[in-house]
C-alpha atoms as a PDB file:
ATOM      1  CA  UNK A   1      20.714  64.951  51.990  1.00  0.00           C
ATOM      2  CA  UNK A   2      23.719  62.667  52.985  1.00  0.00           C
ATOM      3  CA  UNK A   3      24.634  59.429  50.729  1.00  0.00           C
ATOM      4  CA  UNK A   4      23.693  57.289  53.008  1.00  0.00           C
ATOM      5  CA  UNK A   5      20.066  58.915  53.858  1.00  0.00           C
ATOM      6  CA  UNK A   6      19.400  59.191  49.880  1.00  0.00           C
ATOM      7  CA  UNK A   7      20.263  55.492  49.770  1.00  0.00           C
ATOM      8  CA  UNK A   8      17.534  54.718  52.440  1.00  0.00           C
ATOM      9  CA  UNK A   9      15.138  56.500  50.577  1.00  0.00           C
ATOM     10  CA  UNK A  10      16.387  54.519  47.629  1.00  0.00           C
ATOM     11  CA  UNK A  11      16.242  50.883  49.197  1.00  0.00           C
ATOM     12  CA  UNK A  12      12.510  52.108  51.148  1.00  0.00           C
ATOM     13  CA  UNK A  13      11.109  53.059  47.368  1.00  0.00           C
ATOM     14  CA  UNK A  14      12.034  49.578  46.062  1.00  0.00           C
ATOM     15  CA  UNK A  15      10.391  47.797  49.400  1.00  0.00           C
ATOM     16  CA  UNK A  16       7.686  50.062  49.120  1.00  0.00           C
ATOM     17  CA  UNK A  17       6.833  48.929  45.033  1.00  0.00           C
ATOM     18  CA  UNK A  18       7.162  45.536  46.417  1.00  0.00           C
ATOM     19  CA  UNK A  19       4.726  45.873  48.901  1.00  0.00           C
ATOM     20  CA  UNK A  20       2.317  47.433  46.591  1.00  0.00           C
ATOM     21  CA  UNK A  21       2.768  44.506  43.993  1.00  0.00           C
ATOM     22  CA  UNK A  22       1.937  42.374  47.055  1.00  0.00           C
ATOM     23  CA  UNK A  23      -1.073  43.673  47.983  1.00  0.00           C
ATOM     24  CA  UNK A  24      -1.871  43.807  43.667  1.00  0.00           C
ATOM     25  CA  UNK A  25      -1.086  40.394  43.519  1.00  0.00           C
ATOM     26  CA  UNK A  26      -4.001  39.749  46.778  1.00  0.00           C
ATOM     27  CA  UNK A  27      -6.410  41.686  44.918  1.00  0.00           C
ATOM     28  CA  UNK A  28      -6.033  39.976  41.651  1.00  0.00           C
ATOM     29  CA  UNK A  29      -6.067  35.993  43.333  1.00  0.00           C
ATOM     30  CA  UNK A  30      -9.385  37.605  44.843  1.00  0.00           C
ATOM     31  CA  UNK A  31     -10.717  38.406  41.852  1.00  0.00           C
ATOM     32  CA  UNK A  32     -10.031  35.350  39.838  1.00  0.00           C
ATOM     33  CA  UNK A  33     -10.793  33.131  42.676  1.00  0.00           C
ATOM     34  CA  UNK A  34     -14.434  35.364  42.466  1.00  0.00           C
ATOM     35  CA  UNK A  35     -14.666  34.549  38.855  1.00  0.00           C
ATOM     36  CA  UNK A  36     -14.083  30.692  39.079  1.00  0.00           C
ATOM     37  CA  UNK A  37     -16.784  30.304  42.028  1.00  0.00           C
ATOM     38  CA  UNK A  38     -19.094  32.987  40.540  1.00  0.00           C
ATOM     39  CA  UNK A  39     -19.209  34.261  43.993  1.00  0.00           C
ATOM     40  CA  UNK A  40     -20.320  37.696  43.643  1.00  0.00           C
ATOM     41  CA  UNK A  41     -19.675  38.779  47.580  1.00  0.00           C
ATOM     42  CA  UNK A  42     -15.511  38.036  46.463  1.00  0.00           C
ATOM     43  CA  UNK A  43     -16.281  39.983  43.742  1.00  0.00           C
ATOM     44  CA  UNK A  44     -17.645  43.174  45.334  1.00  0.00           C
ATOM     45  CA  UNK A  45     -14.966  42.810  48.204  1.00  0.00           C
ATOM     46  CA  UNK A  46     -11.977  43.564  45.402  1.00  0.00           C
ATOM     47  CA  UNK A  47     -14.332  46.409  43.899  1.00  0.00           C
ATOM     48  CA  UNK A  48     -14.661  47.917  47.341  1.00  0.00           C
ATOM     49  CA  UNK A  49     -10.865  47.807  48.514  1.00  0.00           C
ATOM     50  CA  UNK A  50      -9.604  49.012  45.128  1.00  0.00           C
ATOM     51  CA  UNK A  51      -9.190  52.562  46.947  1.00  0.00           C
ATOM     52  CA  UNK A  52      -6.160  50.824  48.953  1.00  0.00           C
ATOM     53  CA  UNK A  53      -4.392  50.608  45.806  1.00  0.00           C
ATOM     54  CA  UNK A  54      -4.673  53.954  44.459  1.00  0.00           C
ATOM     55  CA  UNK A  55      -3.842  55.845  48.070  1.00  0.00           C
ATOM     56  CA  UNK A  56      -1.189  53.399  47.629  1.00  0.00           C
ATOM     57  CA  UNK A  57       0.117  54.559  43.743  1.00  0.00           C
ATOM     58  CA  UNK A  58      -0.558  58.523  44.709  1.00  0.00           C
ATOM     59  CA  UNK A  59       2.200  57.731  47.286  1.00  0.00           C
ATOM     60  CA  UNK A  60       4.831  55.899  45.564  1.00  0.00           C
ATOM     61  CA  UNK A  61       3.859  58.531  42.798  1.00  0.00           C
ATOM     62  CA  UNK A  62       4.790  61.545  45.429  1.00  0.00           C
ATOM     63  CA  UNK A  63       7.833  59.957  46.683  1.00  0.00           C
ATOM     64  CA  UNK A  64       9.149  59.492  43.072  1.00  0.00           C
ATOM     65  CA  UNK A  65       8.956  63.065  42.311  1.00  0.00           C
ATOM     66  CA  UNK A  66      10.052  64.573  44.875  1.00  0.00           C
ATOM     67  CA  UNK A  67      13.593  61.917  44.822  1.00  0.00           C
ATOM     68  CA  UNK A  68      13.834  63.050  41.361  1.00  0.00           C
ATOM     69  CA  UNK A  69      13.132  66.588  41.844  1.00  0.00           C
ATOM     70  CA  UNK A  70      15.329  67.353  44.796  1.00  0.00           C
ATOM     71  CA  UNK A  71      17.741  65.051  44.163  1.00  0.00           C
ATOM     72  CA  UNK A  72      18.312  65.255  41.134  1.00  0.00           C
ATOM     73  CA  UNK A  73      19.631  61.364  40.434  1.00  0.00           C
ATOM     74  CA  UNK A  74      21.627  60.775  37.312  1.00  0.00           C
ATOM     75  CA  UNK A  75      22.491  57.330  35.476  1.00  0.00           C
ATOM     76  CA  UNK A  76      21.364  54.307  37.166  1.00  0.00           C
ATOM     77  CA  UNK A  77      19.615  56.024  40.585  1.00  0.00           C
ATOM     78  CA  UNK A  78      17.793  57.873  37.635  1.00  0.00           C
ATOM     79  CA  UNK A  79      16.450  54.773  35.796  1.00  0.00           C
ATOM     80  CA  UNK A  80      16.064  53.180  38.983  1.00  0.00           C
ATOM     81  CA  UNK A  81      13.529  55.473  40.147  1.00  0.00           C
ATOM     82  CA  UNK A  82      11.965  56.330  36.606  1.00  0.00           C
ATOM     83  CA  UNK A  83      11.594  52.874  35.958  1.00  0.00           C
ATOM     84  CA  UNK A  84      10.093  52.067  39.547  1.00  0.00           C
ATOM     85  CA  UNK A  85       6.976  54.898  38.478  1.00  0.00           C
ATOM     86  CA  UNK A  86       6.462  52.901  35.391  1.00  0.00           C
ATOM     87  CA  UNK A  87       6.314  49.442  37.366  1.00  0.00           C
ATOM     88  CA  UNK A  88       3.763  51.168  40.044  1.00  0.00           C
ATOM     89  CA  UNK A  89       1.685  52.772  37.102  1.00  0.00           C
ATOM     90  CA  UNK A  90       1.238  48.823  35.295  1.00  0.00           C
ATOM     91  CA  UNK A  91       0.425  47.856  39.056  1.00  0.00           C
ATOM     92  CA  UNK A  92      -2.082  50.373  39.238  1.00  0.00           C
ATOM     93  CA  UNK A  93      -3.771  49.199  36.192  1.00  0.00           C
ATOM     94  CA  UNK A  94      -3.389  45.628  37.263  1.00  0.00           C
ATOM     95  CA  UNK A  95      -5.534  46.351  39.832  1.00  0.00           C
ATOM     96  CA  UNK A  96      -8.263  48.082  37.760  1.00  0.00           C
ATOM     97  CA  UNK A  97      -8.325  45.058  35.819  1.00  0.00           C
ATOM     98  CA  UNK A  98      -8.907  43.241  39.056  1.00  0.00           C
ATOM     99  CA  UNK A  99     -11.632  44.852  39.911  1.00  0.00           C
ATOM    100  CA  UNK A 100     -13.256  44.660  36.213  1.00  0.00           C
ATOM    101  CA  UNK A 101     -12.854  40.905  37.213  1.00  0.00           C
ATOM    102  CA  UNK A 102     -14.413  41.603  40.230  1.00  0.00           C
ATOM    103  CA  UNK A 103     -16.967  42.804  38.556  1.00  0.00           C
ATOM    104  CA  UNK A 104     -18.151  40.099  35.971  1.00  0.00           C
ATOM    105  CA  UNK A 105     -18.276  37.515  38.436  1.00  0.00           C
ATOM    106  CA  UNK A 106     -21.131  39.386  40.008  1.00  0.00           C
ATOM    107  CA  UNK A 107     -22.334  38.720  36.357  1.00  0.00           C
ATOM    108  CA  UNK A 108     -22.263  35.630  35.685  1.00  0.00           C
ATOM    109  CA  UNK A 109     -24.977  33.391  35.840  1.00  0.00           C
ATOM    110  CA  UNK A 110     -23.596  30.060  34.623  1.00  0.00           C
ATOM    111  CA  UNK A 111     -20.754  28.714  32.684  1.00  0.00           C
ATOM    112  CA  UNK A 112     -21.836  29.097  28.780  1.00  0.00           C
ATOM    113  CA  UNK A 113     -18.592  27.685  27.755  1.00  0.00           C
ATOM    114  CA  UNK A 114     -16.836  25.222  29.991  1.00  0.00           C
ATOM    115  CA  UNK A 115     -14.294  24.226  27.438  1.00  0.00           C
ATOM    116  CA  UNK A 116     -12.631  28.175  27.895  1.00  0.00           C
ATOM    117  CA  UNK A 117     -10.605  27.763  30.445  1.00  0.00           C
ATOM    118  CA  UNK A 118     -10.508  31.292  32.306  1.00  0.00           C
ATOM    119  CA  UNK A 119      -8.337  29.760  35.683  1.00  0.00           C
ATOM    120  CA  UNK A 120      -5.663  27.814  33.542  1.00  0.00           C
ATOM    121  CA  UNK A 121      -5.493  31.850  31.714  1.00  0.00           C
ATOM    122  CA  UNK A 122      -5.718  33.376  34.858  1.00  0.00           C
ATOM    123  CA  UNK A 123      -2.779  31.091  36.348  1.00  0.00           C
ATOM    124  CA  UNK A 124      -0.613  31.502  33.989  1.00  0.00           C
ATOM    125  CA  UNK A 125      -0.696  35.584  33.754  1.00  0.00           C
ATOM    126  CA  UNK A 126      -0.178  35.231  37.668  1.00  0.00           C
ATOM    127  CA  UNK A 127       2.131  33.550  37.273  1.00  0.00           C
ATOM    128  CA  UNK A 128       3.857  36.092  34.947  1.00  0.00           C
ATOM    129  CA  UNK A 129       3.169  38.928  37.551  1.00  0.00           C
ATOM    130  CA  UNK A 130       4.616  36.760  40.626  1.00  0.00           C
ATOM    131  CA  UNK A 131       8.100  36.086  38.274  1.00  0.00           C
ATOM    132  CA  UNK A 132       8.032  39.978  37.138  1.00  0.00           C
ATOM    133  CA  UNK A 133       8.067  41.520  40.284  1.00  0.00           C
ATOM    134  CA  UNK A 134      10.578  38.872  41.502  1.00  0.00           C
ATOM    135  CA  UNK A 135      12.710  40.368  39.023  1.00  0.00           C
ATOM    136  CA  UNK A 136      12.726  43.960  39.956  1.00  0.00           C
ATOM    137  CA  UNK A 137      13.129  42.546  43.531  1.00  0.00           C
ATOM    138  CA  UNK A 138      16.175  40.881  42.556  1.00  0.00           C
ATOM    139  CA  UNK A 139      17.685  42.619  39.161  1.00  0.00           C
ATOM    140  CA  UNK A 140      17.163  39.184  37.489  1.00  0.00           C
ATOM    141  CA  UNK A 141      17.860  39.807  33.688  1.00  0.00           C
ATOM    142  CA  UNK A 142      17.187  36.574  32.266  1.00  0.00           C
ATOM    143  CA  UNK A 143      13.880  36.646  34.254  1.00  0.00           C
ATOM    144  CA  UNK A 144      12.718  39.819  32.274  1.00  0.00           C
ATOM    145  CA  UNK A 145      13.398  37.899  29.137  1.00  0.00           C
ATOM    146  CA  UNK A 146      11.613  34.736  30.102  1.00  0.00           C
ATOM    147  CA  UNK A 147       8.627  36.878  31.047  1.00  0.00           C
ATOM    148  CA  UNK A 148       8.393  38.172  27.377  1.00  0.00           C
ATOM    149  CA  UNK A 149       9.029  35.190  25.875  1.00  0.00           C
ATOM    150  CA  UNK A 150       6.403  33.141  27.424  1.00  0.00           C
ATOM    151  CA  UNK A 151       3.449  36.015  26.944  1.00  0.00           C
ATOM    152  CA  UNK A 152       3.125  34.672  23.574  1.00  0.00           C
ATOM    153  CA  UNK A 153       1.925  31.628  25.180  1.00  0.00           C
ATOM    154  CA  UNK A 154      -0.508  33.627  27.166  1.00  0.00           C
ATOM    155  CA  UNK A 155      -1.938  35.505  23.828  1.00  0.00           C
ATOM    156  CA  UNK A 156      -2.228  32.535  22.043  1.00  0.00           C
ATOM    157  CA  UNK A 157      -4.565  31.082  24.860  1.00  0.00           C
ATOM    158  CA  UNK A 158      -6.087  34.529  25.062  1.00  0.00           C
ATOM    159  CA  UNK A 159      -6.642  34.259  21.225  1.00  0.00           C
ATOM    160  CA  UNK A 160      -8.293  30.732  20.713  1.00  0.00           C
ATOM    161  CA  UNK A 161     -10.421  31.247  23.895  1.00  0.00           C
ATOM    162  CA  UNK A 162     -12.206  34.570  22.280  1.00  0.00           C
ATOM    163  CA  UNK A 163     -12.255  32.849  19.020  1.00  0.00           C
ATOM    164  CA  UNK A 164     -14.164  29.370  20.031  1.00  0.00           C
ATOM    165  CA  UNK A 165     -16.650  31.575  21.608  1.00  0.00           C
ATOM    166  CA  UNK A 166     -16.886  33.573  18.678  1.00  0.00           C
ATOM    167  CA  UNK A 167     -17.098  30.774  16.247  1.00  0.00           C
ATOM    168  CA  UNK A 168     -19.748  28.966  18.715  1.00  0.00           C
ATOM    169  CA  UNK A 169     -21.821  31.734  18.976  1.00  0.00           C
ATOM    170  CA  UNK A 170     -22.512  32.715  15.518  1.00  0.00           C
ATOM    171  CA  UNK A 171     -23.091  28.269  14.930  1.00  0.00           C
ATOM    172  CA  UNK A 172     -25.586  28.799  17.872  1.00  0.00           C
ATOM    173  CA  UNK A 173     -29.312  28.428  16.531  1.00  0.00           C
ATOM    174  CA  UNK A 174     -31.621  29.779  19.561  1.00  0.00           C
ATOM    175  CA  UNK A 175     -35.230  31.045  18.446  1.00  0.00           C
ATOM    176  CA  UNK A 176     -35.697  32.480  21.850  1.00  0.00           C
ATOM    177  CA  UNK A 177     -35.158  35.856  22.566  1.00  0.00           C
ATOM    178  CA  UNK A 178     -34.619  35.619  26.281  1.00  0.00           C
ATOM    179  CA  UNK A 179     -32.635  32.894  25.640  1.00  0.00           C
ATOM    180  CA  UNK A 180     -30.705  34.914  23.031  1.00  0.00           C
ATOM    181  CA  UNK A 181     -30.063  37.854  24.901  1.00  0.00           C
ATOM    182  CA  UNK A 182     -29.514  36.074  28.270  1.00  0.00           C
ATOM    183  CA  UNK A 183     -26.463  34.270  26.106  1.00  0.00           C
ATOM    184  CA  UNK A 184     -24.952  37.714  24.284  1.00  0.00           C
ATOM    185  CA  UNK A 185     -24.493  38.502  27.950  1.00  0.00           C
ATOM    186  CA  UNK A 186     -22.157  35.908  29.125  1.00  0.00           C
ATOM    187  CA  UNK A 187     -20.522  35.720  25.685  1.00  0.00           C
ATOM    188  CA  UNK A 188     -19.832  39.462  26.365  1.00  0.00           C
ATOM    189  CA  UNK A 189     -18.789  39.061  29.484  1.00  0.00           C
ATOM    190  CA  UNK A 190     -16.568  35.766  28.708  1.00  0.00           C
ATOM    191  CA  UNK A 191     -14.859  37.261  26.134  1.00  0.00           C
ATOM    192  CA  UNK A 192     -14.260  40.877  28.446  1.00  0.00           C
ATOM    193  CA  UNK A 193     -13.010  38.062  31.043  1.00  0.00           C
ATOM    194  CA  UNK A 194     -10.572  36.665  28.525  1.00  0.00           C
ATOM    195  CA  UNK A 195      -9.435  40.805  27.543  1.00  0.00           C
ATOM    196  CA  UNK A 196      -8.851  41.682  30.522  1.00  0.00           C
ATOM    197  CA  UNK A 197      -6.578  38.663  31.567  1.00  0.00           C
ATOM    198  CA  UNK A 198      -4.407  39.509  28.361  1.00  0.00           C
ATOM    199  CA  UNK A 199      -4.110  42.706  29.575  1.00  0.00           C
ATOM    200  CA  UNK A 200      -3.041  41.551  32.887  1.00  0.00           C
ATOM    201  CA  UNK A 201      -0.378  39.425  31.006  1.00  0.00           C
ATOM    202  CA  UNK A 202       0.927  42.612  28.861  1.00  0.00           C
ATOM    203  CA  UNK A 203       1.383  44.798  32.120  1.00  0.00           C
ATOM    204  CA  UNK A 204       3.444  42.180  33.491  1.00  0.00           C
ATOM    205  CA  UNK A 205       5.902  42.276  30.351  1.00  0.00           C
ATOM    206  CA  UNK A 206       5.557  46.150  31.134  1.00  0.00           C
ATOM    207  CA  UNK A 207       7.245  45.670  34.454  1.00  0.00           C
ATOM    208  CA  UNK A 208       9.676  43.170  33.082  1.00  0.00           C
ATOM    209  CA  UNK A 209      10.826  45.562  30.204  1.00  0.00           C
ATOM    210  CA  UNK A 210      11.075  48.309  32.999  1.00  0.00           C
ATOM    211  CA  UNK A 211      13.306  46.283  35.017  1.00  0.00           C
ATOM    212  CA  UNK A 212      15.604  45.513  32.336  1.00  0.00           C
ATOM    213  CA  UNK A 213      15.716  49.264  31.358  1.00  0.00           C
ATOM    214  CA  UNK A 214      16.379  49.210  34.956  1.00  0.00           C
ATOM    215  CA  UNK A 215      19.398  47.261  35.359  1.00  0.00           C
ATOM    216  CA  UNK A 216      20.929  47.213  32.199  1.00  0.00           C
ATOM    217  CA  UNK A 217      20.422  50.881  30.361  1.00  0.00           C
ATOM    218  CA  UNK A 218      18.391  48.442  27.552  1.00  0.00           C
ATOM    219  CA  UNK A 219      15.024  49.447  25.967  1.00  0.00           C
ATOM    220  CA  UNK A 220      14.575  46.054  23.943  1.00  0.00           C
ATOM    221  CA  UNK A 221      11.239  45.426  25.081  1.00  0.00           C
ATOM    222  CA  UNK A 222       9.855  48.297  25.933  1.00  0.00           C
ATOM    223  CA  UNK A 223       7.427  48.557  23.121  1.00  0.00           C
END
């Protein structure tokens, strides 16, 4: 294969995990949009289109190998396209989470505990994803640095969310055992909610460790 062919192939690969973060990033403002209106139709929608995704991933997986394999890249080519079947595997997962989103809003019956924010947590590991994938886009360094930084911030939300719920729930004095197992169901779910958004968050930090492997040779925060 001539230079400038492989370098086509190169540049359609990196267009290609962009597009696919796209249509992630669709599926997850679905989902969270689903879970803040308890609108269990938006819900079943991302559930039903998660197949997109993962024809999607079995591609970009395909087209990975086989530029490795008869190629044969070295140095950065070779942690360009090694890194770019990492970034498409967290992308993959994103959208699993999306649809286990997807899925407890067809759940929920009210809001137990309006003081847990779930759309300021939701925004904010969004936002994380839009800014991580910018970075691959553009090779943005101190972007895949800021991205780690700030995940803290999304844990620490993550981790006083599960915890007032937790420390609610065992105060709670209910003698009703409907009413008691009708409320283990949307603390389960609330706190699964609040999991899964962390998740989301970590998976972005995955992409933004990638990319700096990517561009710079450095495994700092790959973890």
């Amino acid at each position: 294969m001539a230079r400038n062919e492989y370098q086509q192939k190169l540049d359609e690969l990196r267009e290609s995990v962009i597009e696919m973060s796209d249509l992630v990033s669709e599926r997850l403002d679905l989902a969270l949009r689903a879970l803040e209106t308890r609108n269990e139709a938006l819900g079943q929608e991302v559930i039903e289109r998660d197949h997109e995704i993962n024809e999607r991933y079995l591609d970009l997986e395909r087209r990975c190998t086989n530029l490795i394999a008869l190629q044969q890249p070295v140095a950065g080519d070779l942690r360009f396209i090694a890194a770019s079947f990492k970034i498409i595997t967290d992308l993959e997962r994103i959208a699993d989470l999306a649809t286990n989103l997807g899925e407890y809003a067809g759940r929920a019956r009210r809001e137990v505990y309006p003081d847990v924010d779930v759309a300021h947590i939701g925004q904010r590991v969004r936002e994380a994803l839009a800014e991580a994938i910018d970075a691959y886009a553009e090779e943005d360094v101190a972007a895949c640095y800021r991205i780690a930084e700030r995940d803290d911030e999304v844990d620490d939300l993550c981790s006083r969310a599960s915890e007032l719920v937790i420390r609610d729930l065992i105060d709670s004095d209910l003698d009703d055992g409907t009413e008691v197992e009708r409320l283990f169901e949307e603390v389960s779910r609330l706190l699964l909610t609040v999991r899964d958004l962390e998740r989301v968050g970590d998976h972005a930090v995955n992409i933004a460790a990638r990319t700096l492997y990517m561009i710079e040779n450095d495994d700092e925060l790959i973890y």
